[in-house]
Protein backbone atom coordinates (compact mmCIF):
# COMPACT_ATOMS: atom_id res chain seq x y z
CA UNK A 1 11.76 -4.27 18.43
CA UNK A 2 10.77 -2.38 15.58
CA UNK A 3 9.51 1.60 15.76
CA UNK A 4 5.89 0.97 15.12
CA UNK A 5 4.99 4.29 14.53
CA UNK A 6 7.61 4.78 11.34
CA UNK A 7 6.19 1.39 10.09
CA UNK A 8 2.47 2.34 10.71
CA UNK A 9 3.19 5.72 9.13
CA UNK A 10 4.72 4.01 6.44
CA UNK A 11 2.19 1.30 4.99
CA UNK A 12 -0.48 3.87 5.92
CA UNK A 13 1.13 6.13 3.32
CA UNK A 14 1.23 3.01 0.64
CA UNK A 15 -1.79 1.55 1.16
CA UNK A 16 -3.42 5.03 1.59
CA UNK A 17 -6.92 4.00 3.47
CA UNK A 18 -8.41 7.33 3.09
CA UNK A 19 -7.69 7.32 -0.54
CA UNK A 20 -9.38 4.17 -0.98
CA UNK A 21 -12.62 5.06 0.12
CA UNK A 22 -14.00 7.24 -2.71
CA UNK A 23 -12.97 4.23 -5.29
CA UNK A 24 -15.27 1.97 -2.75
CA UNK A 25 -17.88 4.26 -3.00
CA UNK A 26 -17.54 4.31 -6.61
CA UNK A 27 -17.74 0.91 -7.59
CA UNK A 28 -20.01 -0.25 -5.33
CA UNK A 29 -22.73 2.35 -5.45
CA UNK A 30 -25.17 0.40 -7.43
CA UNK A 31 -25.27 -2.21 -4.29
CA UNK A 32 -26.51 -2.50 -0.99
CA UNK A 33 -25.30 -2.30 2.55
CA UNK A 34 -24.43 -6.04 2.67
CA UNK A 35 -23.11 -6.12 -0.34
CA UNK A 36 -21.38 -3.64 0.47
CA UNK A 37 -19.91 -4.82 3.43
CA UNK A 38 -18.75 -8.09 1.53
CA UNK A 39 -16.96 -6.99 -0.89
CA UNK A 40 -15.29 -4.67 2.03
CA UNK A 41 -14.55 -7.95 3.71
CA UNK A 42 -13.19 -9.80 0.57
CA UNK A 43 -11.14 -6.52 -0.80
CA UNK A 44 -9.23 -6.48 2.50
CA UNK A 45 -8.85 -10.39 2.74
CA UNK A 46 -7.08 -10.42 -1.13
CA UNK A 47 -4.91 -7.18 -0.17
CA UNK A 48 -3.70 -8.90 3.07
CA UNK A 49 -2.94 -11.99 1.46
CA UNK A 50 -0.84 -10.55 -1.40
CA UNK A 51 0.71 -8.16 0.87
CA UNK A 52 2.08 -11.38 3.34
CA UNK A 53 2.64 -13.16 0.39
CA UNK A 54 5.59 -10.90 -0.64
CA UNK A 55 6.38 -10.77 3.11
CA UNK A 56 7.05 -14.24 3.41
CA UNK A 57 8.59 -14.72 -0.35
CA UNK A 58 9.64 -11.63 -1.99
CA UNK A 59 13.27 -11.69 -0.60
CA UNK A 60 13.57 -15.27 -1.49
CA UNK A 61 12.28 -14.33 -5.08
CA UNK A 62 15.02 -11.84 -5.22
CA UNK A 63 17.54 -14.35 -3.82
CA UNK A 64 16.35 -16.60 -6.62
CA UNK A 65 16.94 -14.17 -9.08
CA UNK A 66 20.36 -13.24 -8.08
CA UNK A 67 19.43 -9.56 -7.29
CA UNK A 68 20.65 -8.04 -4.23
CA UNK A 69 18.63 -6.54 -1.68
CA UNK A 70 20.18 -3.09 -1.49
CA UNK A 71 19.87 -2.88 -5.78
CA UNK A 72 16.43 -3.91 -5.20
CA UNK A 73 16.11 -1.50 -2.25
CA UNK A 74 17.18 1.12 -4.52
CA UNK A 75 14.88 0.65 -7.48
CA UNK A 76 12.38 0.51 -5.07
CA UNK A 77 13.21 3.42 -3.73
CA UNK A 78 12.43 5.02 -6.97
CA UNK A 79 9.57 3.29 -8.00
CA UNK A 80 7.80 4.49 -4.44
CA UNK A 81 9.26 8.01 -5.41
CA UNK A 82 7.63 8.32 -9.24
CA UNK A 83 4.52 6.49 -7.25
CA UNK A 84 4.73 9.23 -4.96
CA UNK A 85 5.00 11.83 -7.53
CA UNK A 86 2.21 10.73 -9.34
CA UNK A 87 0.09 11.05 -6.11
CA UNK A 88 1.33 15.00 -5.81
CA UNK A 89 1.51 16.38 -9.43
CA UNK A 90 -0.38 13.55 -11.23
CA UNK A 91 -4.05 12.45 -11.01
CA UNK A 92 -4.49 11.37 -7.33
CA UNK A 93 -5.52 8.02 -6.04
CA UNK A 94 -9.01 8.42 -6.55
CA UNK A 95 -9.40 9.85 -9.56
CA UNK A 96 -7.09 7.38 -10.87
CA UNK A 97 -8.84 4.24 -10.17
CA UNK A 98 -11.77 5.40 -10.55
CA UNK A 99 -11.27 5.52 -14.39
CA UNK A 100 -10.18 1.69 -14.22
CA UNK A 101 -13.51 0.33 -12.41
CA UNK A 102 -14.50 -3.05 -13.76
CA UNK A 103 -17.42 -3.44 -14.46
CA UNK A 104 -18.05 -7.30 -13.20
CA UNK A 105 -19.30 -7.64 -9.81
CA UNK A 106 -18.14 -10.72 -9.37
CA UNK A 107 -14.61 -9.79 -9.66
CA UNK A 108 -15.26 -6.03 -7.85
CA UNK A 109 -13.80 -6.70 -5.10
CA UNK A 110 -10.73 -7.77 -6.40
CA UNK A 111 -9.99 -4.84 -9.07
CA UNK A 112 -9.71 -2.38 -8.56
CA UNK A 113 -10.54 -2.42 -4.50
CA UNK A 114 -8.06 -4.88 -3.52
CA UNK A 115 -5.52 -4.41 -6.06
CA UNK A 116 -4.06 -1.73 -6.89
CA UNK A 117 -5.92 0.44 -4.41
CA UNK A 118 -4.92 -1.58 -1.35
CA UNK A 119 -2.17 -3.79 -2.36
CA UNK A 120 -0.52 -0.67 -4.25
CA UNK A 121 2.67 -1.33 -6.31
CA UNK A 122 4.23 0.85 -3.24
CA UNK A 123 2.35 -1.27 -0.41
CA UNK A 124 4.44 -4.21 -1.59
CA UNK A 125 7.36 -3.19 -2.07
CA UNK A 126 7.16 -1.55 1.26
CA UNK A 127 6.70 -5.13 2.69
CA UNK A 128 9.63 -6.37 1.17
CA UNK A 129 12.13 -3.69 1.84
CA UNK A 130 10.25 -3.47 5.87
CA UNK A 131 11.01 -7.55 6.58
CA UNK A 132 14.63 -7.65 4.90
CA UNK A 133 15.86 -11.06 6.18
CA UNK A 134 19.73 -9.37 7.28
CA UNK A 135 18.20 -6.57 8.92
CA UNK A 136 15.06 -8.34 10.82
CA UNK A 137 14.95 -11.07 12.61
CA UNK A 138 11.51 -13.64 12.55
CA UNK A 139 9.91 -11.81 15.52
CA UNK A 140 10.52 -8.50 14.28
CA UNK A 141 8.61 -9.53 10.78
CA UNK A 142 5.64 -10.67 12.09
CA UNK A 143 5.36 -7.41 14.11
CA UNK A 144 5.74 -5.75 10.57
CA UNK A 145 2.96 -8.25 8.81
CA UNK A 146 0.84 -7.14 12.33
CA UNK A 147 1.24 -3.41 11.95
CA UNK A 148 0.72 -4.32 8.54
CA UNK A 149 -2.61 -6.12 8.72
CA UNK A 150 -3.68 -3.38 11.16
CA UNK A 151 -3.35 -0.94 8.63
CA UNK A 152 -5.41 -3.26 6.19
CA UNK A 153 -7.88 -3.09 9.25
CA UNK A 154 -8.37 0.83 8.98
CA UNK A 155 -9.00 0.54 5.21
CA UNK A 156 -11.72 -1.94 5.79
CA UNK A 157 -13.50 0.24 8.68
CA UNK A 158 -12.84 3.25 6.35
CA UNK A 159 -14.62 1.54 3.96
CA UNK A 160 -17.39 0.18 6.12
CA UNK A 161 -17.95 4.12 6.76
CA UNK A 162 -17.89 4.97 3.28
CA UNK A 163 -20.74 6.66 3.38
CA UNK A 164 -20.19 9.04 6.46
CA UNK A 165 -17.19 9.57 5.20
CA UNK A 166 -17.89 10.80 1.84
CA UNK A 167 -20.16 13.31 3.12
CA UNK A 168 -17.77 14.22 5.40
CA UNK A 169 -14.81 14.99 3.26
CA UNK A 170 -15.81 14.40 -0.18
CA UNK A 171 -13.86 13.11 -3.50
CA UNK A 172 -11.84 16.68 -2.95
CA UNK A 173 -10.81 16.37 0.17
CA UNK A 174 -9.32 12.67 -0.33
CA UNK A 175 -7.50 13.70 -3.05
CA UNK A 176 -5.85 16.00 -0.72
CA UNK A 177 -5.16 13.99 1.88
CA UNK A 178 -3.51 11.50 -0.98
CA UNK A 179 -1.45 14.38 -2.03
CA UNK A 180 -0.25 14.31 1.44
CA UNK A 181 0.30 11.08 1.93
CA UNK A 182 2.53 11.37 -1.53
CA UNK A 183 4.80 13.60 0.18
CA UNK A 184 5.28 11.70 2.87
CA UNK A 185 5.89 8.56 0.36
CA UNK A 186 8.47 10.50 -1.55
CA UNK A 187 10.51 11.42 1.91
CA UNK A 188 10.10 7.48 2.98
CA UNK A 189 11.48 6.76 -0.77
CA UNK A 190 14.31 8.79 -0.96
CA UNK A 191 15.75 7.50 2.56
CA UNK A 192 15.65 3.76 0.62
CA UNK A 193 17.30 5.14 -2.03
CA UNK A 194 20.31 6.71 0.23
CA UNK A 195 19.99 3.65 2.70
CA UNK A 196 20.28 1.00 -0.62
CA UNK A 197 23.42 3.06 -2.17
CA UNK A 198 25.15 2.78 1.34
CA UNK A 199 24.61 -0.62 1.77
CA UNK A 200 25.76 -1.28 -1.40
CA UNK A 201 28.72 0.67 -1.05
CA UNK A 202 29.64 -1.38 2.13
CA UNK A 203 28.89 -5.10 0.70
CA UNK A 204 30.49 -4.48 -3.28
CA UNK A 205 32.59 -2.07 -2.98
């Protein structure tokens, strides 16, 4: 069984549902409610299917490559941490992709909703590293893609509630709540990082 809580906590931090909202508000202000709610709908459909995608083949991909998992754990590891740093020091989630809003509605939904906002350089990599083959076993991983997908569930009722919740907390008070959620990220990075150097230690050395 896996701890649910550390992986909830975990692809909460990635995917970062709060964060997301004020970028749905943002590029789909010019629309109405139903519109609104489909490209909510779609946005979370693309994010969950990239995110299994790399679930189901990103180890194989690596295996494929000739890359071991614990070097690809590590630069990971510090990928998520500069992603986390950004998130704390840098422009926060929100303002971010903001700036990068395409302007196409037929493509909204897509970019910059579903990717990066959802399915965040960080989210997938955390789906990788969280269904390691060696470590988990088949049941295991589809608990992961569950805890996963109900994650991707928030972020779609977060968005659904976009309104509410942007005059409840406003674009200042996401950005805080992304800087928190980039601390948390950079903790969750750095154990990868020690965890990846140990392995490594133990299989090639």
């Amino acid at each position: 069984m896996i701890d649910f809580l550390a992986v909830f906590i975990t692809f909460f931090a990635v995917i970062d549902p709060i964060g997301t909202v004020p970028v749905f508000i943002a590029v789909t202000s010019k629309y109405d409610q139903k519109t609104k709610r489909k490209i909510a709908l779609l946005a979370t459909i693309v994010a969950g299917l990239i995110l299994l995608f790399f679930i189901v083949i990103g180890e194989i991909l690596l295996k494929a490559l000739s890359i071991p998992l614990p070097a690809f754990q590590i630069s990971g590891g510090i990928v998520l941490f500069l992603f986390a740093l950004n998130m704390i020091f840098g422009e926060s989630k929100p303002e971010e992709e903001i700036k990068n809003i395409n302007k196409s509605h037929k493509d909204m939904a897509i970019f910059p909703i579903a990717v990066p906002s959802i399915a965040s350089p960080g989210a997938i990599l955390a789906a990788v590293l969280l269904t390691e083959n060696s470590m988990y076993n088949l049941f295991e991983q589809l608990q992961t893609a569950l805890v996963m997908l109900s994650v991707l569930f928030v972020a779609y009722i977060l968005m659904l509630a976009s309104g509410i919740i942007s005059r409840l907390i406003g674009t200042s008070g996401a950005s805080v709540v992304s800087r928190v959620m980039g601390l948390i990220l950079s903790a969750i990075a750095t154990t990868n990082i020690l965890t990846g150097i140990s392995e490594y230690y133990q299989l090639y050395v």
